[in-house]
PDB file of N, CA and C in Angstrom:
ATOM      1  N   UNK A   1       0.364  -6.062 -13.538  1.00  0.00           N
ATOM      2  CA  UNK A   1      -0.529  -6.127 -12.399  1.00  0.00           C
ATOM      3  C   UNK A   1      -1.538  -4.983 -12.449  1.00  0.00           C
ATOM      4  N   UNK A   2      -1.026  -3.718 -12.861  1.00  0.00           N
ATOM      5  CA  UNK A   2      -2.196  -2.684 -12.868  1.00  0.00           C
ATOM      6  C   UNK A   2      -1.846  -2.056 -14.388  1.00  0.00           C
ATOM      7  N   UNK A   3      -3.294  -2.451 -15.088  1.00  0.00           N
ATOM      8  CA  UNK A   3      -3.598  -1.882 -16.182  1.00  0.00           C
ATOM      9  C   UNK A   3      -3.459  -0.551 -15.975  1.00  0.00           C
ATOM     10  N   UNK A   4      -3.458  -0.392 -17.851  1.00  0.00           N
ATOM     11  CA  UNK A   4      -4.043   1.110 -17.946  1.00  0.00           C
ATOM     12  C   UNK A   4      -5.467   1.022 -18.665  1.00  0.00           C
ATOM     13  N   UNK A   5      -5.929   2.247 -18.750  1.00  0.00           N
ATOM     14  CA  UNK A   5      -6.854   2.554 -19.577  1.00  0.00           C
ATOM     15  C   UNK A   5      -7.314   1.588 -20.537  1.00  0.00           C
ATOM     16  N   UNK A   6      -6.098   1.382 -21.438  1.00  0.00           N
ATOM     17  CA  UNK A   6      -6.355   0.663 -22.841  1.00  0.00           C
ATOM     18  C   UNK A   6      -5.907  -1.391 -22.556  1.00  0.00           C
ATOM     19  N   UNK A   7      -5.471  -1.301 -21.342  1.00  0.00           N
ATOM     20  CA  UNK A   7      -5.277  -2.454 -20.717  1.00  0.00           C
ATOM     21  C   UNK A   7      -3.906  -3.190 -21.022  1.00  0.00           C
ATOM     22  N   UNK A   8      -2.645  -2.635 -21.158  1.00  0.00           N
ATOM     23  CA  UNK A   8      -1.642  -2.577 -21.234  1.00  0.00           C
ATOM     24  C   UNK A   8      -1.275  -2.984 -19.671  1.00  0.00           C
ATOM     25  N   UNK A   9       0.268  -3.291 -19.395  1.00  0.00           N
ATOM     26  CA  UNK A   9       0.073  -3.203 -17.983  1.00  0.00           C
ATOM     27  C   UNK A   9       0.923  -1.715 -17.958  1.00  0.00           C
ATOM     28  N   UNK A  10       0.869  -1.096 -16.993  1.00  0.00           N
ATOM     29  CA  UNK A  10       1.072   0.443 -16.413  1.00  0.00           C
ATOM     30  C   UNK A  10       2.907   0.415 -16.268  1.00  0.00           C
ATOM     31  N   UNK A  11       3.341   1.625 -16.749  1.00  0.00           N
ATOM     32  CA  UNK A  11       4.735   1.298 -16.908  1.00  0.00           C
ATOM     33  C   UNK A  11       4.894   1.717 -15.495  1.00  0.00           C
ATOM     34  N   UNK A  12       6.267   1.247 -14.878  1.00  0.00           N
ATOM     35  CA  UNK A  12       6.398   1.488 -13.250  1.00  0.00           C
ATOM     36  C   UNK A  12       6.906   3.101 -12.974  1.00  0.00           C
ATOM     37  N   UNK A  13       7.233   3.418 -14.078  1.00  0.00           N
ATOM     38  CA  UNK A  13       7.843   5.187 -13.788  1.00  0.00           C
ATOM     39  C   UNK A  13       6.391   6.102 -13.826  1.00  0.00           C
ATOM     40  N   UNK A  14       4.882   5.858 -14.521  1.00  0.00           N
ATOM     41  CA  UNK A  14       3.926   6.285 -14.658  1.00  0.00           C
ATOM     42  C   UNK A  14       2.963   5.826 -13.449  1.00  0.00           C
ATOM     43  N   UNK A  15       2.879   4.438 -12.905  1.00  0.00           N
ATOM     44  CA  UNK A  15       2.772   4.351 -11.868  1.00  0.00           C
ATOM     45  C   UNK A  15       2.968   5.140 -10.755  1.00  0.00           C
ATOM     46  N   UNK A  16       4.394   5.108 -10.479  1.00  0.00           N
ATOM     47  CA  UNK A  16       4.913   5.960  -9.282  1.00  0.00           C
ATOM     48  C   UNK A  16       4.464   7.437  -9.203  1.00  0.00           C
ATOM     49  N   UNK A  17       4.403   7.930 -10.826  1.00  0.00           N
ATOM     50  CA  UNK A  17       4.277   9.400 -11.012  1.00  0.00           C
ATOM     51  C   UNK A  17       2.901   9.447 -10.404  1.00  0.00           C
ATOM     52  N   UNK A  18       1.827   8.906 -10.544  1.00  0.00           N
ATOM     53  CA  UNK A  18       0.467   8.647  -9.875  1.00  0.00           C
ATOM     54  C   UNK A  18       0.252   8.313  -8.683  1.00  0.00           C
ATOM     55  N   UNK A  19       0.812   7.649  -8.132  1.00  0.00           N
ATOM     56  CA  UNK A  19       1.155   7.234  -6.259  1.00  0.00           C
ATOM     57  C   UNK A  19       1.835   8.525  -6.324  1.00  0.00           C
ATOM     58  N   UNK A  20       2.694   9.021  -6.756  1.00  0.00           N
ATOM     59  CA  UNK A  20       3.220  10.842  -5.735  1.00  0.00           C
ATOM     60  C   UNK A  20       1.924  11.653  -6.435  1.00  0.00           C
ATOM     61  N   UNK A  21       0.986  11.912  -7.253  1.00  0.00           N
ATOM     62  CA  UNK A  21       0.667  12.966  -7.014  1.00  0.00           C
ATOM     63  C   UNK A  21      -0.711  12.675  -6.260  1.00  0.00           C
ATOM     64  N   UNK A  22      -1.138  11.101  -5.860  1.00  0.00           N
ATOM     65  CA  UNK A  22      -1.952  11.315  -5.289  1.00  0.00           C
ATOM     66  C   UNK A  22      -2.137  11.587  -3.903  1.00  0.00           C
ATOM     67  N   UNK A  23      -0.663  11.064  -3.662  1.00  0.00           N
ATOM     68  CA  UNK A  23      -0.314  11.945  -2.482  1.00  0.00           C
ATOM     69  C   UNK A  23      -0.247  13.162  -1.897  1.00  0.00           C
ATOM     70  N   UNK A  24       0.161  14.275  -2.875  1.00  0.00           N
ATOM     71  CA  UNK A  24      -0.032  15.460  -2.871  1.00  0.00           C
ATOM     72  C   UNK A  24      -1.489  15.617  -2.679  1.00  0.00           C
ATOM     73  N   UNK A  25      -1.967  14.672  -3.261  1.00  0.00           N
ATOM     74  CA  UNK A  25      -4.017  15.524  -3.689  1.00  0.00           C
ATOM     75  C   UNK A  25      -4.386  15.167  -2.290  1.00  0.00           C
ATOM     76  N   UNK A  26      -4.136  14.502  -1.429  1.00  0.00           N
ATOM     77  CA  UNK A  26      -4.308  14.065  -0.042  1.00  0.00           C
ATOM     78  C   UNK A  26      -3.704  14.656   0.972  1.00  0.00           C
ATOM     79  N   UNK A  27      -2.738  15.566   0.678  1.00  0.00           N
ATOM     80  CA  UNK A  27      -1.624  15.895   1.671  1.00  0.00           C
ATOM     81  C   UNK A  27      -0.616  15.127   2.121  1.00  0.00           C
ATOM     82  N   UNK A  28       0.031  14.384   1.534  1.00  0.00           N
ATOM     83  CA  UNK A  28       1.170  13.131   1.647  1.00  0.00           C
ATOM     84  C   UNK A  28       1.677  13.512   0.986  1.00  0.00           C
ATOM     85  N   UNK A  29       3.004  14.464   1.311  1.00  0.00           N
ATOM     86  CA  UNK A  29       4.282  14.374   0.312  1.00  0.00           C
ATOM     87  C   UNK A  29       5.140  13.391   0.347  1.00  0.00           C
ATOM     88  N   UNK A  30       5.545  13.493  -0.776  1.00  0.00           N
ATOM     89  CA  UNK A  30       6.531  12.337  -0.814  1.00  0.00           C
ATOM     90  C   UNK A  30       6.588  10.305  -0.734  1.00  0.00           C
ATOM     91  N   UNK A  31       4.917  10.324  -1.098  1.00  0.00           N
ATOM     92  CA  UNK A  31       4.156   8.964  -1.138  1.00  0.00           C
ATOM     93  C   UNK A  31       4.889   8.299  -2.406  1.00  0.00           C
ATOM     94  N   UNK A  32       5.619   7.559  -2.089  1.00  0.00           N
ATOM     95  CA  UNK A  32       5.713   6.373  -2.974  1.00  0.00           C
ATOM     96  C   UNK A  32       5.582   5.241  -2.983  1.00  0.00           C
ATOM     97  N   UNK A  33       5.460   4.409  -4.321  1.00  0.00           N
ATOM     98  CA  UNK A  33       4.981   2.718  -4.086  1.00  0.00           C
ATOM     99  C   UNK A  33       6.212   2.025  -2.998  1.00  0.00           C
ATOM    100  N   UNK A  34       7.380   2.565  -2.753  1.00  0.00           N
ATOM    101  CA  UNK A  34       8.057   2.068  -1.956  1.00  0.00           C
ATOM    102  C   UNK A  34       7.658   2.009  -0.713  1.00  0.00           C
ATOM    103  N   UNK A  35       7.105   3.513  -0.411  1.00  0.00           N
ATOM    104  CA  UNK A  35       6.568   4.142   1.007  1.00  0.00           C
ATOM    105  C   UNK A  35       5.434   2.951   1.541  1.00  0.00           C
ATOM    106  N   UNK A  36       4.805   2.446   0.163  1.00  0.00           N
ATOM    107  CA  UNK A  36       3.369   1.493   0.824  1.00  0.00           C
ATOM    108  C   UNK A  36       3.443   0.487   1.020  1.00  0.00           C
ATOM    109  N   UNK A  37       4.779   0.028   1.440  1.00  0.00           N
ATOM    110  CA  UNK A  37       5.019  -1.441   1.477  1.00  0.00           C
ATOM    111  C   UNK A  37       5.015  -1.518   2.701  1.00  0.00           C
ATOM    112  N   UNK A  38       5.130  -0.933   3.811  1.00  0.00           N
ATOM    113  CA  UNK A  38       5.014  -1.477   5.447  1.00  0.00           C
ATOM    114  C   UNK A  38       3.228  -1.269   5.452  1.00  0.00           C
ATOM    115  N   UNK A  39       2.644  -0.634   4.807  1.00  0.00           N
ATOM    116  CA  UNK A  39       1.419  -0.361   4.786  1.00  0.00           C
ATOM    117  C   UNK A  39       0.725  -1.815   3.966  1.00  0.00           C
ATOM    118  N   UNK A  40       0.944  -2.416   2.906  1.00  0.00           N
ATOM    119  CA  UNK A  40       0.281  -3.136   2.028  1.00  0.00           C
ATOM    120  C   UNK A  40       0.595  -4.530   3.012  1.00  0.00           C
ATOM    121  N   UNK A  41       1.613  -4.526   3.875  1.00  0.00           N
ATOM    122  CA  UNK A  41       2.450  -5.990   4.539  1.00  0.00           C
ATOM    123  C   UNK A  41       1.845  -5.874   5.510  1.00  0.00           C
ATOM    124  N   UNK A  42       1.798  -4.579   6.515  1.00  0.00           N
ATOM    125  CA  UNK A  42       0.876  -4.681   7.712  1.00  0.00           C
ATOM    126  C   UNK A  42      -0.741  -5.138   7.324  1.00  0.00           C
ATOM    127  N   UNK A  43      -1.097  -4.726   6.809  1.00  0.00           N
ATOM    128  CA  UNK A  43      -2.659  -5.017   5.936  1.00  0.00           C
ATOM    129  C   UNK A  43      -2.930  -6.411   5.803  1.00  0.00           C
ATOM    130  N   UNK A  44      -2.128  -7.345   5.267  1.00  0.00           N
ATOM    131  CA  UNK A  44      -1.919  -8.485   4.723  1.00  0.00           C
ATOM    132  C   UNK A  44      -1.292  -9.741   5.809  1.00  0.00           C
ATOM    133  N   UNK A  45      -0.562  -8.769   6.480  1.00  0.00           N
ATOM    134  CA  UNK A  45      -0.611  -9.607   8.055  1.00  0.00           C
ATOM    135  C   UNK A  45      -1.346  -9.997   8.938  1.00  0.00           C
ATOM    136  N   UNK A  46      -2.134  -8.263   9.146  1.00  0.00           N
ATOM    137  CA  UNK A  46      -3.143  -8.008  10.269  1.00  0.00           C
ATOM    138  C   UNK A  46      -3.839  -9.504   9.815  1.00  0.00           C
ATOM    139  N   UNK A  47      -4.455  -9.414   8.533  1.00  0.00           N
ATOM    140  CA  UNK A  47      -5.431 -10.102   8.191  1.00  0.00           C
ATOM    141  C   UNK A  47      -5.294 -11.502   8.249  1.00  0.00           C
ATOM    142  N   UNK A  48      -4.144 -11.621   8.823  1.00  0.00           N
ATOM    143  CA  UNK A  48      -4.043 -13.373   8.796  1.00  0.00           C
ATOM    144  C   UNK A  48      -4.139 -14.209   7.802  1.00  0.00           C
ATOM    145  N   UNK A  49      -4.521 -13.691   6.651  1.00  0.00           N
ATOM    146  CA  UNK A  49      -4.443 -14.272   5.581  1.00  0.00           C
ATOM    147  C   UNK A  49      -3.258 -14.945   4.975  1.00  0.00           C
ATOM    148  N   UNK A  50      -2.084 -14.340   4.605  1.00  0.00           N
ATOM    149  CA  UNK A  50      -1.201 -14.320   4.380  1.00  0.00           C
ATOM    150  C   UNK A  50      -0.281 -14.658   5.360  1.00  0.00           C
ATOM    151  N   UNK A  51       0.253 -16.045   5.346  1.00  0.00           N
ATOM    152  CA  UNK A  51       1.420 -16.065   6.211  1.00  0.00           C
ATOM    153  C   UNK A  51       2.799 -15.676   6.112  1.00  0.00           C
ATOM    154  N   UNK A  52       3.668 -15.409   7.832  1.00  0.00           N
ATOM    155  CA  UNK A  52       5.075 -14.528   7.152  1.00  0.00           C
ATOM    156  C   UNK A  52       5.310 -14.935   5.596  1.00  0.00           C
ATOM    157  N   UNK A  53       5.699 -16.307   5.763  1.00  0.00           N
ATOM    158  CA  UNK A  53       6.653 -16.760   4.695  1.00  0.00           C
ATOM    159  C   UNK A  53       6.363 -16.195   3.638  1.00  0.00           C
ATOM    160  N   UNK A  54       5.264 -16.219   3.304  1.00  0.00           N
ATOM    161  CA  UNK A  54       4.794 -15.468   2.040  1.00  0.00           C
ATOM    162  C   UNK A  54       5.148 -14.193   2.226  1.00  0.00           C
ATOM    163  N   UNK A  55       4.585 -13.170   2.951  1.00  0.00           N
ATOM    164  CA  UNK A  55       5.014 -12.039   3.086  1.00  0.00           C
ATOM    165  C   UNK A  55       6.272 -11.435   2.530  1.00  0.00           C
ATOM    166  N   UNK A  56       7.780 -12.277   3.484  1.00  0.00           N
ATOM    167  CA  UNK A  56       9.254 -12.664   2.952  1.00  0.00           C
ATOM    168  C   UNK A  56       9.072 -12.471   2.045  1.00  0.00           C
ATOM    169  N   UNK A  57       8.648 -13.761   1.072  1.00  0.00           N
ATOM    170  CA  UNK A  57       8.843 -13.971  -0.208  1.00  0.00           C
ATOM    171  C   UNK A  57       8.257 -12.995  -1.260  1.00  0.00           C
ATOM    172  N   UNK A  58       7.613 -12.422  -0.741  1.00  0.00           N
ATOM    173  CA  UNK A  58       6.345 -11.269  -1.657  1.00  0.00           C
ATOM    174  C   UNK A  58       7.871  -9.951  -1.378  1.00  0.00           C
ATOM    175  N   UNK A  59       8.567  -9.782  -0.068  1.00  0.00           N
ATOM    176  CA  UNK A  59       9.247  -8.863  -0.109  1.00  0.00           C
ATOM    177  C   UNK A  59      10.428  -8.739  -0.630  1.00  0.00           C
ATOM    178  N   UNK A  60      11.092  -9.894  -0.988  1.00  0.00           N
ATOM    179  CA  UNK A  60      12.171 -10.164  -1.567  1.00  0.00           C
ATOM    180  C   UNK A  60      13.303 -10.425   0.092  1.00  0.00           C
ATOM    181  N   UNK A  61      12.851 -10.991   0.632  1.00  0.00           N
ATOM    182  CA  UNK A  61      13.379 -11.453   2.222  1.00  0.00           C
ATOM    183  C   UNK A  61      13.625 -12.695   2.357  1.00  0.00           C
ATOM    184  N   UNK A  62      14.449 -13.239   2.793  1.00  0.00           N
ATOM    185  CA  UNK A  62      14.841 -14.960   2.963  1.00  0.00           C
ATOM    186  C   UNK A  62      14.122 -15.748   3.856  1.00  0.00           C
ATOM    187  N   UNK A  63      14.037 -14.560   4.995  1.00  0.00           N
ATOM    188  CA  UNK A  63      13.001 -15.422   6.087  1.00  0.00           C
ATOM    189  C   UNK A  63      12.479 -13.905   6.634  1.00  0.00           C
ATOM    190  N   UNK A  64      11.749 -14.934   7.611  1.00  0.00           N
ATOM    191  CA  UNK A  64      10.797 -13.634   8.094  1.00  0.00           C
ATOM    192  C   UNK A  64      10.668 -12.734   9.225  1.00  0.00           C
ATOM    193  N   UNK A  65      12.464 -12.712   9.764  1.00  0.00           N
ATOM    194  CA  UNK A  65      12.903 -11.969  10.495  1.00  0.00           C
ATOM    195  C   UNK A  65      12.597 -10.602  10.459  1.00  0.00           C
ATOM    196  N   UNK A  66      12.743  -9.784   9.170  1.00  0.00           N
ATOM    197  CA  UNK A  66      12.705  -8.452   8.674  1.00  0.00           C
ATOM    198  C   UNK A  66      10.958  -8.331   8.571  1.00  0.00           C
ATOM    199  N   UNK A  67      10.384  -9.678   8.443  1.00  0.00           N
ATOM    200  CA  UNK A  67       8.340  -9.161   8.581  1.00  0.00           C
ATOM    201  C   UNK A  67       8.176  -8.508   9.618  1.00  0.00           C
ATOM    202  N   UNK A  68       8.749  -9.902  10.256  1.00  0.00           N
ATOM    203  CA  UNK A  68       7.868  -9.676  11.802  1.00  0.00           C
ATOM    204  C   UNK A  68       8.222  -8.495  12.773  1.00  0.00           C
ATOM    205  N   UNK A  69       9.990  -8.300  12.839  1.00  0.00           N
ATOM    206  CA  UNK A  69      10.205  -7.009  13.036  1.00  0.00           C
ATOM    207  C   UNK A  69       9.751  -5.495  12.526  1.00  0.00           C
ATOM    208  N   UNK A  70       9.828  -5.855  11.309  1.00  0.00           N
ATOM    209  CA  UNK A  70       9.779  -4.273  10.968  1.00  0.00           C
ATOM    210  C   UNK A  70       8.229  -4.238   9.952  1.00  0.00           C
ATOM    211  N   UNK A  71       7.301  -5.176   9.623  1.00  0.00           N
ATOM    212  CA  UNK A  71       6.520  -4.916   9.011  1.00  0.00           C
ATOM    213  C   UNK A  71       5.507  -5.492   9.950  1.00  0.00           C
ATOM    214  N   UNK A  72       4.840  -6.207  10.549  1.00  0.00           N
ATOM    215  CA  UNK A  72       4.055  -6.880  11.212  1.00  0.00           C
ATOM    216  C   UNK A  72       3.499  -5.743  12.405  1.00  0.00           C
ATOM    217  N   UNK A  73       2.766  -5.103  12.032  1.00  0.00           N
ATOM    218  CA  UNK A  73       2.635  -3.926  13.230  1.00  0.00           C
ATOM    219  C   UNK A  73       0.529  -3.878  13.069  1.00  0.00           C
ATOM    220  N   UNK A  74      -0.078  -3.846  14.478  1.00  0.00           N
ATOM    221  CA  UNK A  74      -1.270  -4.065  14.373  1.00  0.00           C
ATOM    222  C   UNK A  74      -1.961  -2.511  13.702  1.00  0.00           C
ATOM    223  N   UNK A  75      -2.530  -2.369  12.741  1.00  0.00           N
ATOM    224  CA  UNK A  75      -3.367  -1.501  11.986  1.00  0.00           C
ATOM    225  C   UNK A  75      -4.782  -1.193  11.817  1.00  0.00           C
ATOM    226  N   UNK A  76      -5.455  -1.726  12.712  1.00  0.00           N
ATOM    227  CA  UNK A  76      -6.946  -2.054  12.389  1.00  0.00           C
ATOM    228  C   UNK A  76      -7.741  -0.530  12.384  1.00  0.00           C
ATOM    229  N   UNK A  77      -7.211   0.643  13.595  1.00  0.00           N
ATOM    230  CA  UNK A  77      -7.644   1.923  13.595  1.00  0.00           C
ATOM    231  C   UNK A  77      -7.050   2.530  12.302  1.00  0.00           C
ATOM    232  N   UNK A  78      -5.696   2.223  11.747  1.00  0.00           N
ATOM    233  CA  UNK A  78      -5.557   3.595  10.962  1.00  0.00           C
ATOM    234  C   UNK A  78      -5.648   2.546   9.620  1.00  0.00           C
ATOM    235  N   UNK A  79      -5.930   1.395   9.651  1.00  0.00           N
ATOM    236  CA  UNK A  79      -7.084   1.314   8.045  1.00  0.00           C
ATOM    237  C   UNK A  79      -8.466   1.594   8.229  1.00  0.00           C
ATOM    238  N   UNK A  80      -9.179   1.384   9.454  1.00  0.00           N
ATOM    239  CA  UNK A  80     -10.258   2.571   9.098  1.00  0.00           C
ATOM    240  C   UNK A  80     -10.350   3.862   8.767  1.00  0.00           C
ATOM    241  N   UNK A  81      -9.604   4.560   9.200  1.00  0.00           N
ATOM    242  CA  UNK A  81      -9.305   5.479   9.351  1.00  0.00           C
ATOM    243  C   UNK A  81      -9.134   6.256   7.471  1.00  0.00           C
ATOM    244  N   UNK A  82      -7.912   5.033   7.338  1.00  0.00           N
ATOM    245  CA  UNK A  82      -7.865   5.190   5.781  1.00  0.00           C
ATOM    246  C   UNK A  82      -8.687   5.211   4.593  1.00  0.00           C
ATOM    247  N   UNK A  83      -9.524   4.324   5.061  1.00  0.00           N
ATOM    248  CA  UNK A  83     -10.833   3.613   4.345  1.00  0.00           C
ATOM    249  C   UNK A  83     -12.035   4.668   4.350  1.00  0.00           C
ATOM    250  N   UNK A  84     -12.049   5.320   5.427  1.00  0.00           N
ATOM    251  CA  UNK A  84     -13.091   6.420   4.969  1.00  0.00           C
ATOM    252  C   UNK A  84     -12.587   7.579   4.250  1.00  0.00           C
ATOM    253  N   UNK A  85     -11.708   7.947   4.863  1.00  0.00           N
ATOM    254  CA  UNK A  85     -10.678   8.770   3.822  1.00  0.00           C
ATOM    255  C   UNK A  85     -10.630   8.390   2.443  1.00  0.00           C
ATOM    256  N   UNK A  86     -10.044   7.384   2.264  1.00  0.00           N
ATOM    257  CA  UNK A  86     -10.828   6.901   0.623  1.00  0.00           C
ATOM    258  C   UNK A  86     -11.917   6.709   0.155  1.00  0.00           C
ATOM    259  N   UNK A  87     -13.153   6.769   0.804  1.00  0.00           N
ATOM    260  CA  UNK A  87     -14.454   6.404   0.616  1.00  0.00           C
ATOM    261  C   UNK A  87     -14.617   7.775   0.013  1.00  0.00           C
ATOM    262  N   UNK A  88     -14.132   9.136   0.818  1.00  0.00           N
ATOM    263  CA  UNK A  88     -15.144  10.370   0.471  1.00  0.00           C
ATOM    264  C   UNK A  88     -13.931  10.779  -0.573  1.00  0.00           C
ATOM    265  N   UNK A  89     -12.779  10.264  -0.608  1.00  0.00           N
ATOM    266  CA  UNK A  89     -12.125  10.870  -2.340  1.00  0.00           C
ATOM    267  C   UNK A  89     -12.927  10.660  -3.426  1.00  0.00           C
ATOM    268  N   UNK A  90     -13.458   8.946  -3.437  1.00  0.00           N
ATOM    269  CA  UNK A  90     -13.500   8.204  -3.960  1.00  0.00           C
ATOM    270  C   UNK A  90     -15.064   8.842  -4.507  1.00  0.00           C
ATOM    271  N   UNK A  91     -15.769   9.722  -3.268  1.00  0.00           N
ATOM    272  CA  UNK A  91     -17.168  10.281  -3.592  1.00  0.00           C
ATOM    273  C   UNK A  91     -16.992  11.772  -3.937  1.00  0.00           C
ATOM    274  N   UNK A  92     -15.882  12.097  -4.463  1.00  0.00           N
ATOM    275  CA  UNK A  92     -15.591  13.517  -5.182  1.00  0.00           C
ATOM    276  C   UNK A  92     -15.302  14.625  -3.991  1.00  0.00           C
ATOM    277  N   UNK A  93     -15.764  14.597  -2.746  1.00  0.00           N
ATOM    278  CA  UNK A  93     -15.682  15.265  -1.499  1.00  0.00           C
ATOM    279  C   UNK A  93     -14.098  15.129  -1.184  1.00  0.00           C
ATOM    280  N   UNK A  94     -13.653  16.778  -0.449  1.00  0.00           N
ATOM    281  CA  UNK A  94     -12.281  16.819   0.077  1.00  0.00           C
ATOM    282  C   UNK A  94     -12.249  16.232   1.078  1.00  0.00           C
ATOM    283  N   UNK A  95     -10.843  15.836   1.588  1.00  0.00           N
ATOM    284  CA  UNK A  95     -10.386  14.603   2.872  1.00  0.00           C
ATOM    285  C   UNK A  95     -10.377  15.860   3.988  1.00  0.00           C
TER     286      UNK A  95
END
């Protein structure tokens, strides 16, 4: 799913090592690809795009008891929020 450089796909222990230190470079200790999963599910909810079931199934969940409870939470301020924050990393400027 996410290349590298040379277009390999990205091993998941080099991955992760990159989600924690970009956390650090942001002030987020302890960010992992695990950590971004109520984040990537709320995102993908908000948006209506994606229905539970899928969601479930994207989470490794049977039904979509565990979405709607514990991932389904409205986000619209703190992905803006996020989004400019990534805009000015993204433009070499500190957060």
């Amino acid at each position: 799913m996410f290349p590298t450089a040379n277009g390999r796909p990205i091993d998941s222990r080099d991955l992760r090592r990159d989600i924690i230190a970009l956390g650090r470079r942001i002030g987020i200790e302890n960010l992992t690809p695990y950590c971004l999963r109520t984040t990537v599910t709320s995102i993908l909810s908000e948006s209506d795009a994606v229905p539970p079931e899928q969601l479930a199934d994207l989470l490794g969940h049977v039904d979509t008891t565990m979405v709607m409870r514990h991932y389904r939470k409205r986000i619209t301020r703190s992905v803006n929020v996020a989004a400019g924050l990534g805009s000015r990393l993204a433009a070499g400027s500190q957060p």
